[in-house]
C-alpha atoms as a PDB file:
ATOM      1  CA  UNK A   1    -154.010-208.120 -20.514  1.00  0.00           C
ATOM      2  CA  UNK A   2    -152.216-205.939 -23.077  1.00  0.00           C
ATOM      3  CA  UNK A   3    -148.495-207.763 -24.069  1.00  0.00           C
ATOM      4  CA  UNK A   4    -145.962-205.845 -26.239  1.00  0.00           C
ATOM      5  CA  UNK A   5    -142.520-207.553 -26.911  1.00  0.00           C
ATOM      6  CA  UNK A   6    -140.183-204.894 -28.682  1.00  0.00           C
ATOM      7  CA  UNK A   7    -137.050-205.719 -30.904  1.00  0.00           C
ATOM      8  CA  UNK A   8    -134.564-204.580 -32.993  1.00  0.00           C
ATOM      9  CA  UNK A   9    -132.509-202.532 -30.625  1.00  0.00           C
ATOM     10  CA  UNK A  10    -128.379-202.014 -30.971  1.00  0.00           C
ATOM     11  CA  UNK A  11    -125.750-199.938 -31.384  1.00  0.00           C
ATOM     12  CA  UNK A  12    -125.032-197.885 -34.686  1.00  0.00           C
ATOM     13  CA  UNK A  13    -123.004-195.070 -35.921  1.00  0.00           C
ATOM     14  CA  UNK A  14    -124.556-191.538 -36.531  1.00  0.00           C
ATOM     15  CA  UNK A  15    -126.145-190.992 -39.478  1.00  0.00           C
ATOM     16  CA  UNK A  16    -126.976-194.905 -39.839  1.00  0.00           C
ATOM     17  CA  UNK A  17    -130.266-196.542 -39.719  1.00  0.00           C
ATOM     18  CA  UNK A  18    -132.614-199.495 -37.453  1.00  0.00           C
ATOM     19  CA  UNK A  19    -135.810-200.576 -37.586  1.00  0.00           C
ATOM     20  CA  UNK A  20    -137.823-201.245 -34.401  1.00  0.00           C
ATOM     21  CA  UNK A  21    -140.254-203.750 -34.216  1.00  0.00           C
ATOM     22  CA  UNK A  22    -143.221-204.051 -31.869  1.00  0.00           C
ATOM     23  CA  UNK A  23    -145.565-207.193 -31.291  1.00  0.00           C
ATOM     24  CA  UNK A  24    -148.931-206.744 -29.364  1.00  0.00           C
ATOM     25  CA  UNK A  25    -150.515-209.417 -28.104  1.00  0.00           C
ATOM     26  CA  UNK A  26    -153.970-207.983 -28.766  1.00  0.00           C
ATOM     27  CA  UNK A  27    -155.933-208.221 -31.658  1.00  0.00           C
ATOM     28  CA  UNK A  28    -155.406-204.409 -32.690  1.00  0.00           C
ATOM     29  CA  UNK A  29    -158.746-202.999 -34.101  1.00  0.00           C
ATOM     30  CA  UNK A  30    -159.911-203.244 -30.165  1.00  0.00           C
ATOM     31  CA  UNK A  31    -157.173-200.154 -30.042  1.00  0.00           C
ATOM     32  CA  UNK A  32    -156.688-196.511 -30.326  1.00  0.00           C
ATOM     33  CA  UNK A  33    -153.518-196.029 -31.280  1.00  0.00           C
ATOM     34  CA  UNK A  34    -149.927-197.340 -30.884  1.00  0.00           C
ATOM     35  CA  UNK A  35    -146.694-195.471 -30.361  1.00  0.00           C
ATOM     36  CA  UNK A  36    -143.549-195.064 -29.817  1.00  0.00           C
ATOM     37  CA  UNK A  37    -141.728-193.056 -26.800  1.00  0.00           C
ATOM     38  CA  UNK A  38    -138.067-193.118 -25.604  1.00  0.00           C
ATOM     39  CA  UNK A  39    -136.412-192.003 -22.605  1.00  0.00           C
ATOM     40  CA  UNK A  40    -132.749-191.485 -22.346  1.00  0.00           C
ATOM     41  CA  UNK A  41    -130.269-191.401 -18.507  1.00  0.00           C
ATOM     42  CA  UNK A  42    -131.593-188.217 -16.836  1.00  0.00           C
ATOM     43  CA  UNK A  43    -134.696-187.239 -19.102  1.00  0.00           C
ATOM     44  CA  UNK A  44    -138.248-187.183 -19.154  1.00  0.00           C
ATOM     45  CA  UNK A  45    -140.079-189.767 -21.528  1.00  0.00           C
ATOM     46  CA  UNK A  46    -140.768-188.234 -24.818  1.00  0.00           C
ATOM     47  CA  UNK A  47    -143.600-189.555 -27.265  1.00  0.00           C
ATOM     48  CA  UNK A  48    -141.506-190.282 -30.659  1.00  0.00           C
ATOM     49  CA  UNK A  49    -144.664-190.679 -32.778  1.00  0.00           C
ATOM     50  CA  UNK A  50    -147.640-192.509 -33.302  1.00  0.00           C
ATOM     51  CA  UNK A  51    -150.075-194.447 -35.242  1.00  0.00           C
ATOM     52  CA  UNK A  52    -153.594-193.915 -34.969  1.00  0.00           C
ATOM     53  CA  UNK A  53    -155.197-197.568 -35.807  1.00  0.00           C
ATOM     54  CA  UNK A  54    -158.794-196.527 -37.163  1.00  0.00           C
ATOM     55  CA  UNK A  55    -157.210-194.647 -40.179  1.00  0.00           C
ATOM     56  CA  UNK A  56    -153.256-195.256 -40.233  1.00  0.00           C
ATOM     57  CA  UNK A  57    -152.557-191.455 -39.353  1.00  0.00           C
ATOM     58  CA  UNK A  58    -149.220-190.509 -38.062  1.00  0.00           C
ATOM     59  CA  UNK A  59    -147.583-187.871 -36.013  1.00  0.00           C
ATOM     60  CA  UNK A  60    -144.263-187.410 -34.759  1.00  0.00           C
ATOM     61  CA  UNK A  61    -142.248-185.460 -32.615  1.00  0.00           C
ATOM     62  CA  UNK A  62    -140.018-182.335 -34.344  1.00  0.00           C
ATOM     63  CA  UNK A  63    -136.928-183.969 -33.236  1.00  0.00           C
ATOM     64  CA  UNK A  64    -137.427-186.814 -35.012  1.00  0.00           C
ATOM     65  CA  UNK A  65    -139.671-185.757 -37.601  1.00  0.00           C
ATOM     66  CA  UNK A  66    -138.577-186.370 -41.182  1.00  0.00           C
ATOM     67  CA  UNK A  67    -136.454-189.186 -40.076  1.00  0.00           C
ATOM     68  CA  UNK A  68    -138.135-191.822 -38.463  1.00  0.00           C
ATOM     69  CA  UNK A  69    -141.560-193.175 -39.544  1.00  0.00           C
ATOM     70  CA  UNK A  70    -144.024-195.448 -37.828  1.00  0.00           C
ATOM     71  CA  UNK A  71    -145.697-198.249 -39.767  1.00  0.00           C
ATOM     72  CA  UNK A  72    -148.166-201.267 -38.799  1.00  0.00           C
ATOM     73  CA  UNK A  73    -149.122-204.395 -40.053  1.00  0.00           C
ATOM     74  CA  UNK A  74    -152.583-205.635 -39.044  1.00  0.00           C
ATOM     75  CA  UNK A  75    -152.238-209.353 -40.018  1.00  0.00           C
ATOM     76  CA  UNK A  76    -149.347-209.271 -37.330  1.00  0.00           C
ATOM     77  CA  UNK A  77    -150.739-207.264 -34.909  1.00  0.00           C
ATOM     78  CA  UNK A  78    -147.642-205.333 -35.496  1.00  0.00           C
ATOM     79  CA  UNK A  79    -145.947-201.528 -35.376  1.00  0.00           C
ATOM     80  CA  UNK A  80    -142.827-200.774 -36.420  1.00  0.00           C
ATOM     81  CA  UNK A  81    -140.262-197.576 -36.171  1.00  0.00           C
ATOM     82  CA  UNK A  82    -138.105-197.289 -38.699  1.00  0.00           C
ATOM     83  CA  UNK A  83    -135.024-194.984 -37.915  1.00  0.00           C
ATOM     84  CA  UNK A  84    -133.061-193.693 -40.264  1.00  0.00           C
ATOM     85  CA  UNK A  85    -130.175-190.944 -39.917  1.00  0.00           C
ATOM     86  CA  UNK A  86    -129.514-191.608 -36.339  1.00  0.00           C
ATOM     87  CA  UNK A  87    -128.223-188.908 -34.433  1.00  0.00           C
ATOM     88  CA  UNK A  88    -126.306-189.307 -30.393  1.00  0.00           C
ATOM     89  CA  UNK A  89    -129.173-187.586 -29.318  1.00  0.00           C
ATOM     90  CA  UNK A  90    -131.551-190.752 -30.281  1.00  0.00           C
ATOM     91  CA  UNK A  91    -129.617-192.393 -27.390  1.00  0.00           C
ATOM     92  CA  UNK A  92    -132.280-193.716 -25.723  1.00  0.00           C
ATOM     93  CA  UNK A  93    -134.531-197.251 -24.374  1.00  0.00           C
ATOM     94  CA  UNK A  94    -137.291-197.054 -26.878  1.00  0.00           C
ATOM     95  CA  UNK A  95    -140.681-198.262 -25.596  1.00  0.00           C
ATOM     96  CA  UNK A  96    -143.974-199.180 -27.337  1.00  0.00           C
ATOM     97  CA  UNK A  97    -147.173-198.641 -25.945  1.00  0.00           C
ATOM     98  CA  UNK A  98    -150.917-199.140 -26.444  1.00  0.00           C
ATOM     99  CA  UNK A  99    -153.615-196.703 -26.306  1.00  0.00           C
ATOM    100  CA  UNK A 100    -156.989-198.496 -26.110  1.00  0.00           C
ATOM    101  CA  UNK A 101    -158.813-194.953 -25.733  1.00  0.00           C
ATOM    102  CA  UNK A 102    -157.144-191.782 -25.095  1.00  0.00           C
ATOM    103  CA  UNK A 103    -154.444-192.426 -22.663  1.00  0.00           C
ATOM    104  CA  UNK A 104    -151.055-194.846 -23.337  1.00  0.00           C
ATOM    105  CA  UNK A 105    -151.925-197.748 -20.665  1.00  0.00           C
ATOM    106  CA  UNK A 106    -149.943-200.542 -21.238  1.00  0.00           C
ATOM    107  CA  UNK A 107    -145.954-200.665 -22.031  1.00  0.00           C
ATOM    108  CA  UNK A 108    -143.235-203.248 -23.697  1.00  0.00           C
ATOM    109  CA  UNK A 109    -140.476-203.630 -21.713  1.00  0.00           C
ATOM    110  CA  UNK A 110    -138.384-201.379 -23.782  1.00  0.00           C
ATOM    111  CA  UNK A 111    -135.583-201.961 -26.260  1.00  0.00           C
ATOM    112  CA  UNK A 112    -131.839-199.937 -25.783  1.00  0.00           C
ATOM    113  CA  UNK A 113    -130.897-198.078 -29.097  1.00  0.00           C
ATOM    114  CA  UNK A 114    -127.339-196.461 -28.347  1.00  0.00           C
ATOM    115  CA  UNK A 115    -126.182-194.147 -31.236  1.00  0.00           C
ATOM    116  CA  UNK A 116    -121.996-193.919 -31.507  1.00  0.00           C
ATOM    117  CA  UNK A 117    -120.472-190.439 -32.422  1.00  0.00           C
END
């Protein structure tokens, strides 16, 4: 069974910056790809972005595109999303998930980022 523990949630003014961290319990060549999504009071889930593991290619939604940027380690078994120029509209609990083929199976448990006007 798939574990992913996020951190590095808070609370920061627009236009600052936080870096996400995401810990998989799975060795993570036995994956597809990792990513990022984030759902905020009242909305549907939106994919953020994510890292394909065989080759390290990224994609990312427009509304975030140009500031935030996915990165892995492999040693650690490890993705992170760094976010920079935060917006009120980021407002959201930020998830990481695992692809192990084509389809996002198994969830963290989802980290609160709360951007301040």
């Amino acid at each position: 069974q798939v574990q992913l523990v996020e951190s590095g949630g808070g609370l920061v003014q627009a236009g600052g910056s936080l870096r996400l961290s995401c810990a998989c319990s799975e060795r993570t060549f036995s994956i597809y790809a990792m990513g990022w999504f984030r759902q905020a009071p009242g909305k549907e889930r939106e994919r953020v972005g994510q890292i394909r593991w065989s080759d390290g290619s990224t994609s990312y939604a427009n509304s975030v595109k140009g500031r935030f940027t996915i990165s892995r380690d492999n040693a650690k078994n490890a993705v992170y999303l760094q976010m920079n120029s935060l917006k009120p509209e980021d407002t959201a609990v930020y998830y990481c998930a695992v692809a192990k083929d084509g389809s996002y199976n198994y969830w963290g448990q989802g980290t609160q980022v709360t951007v301040s006007s």
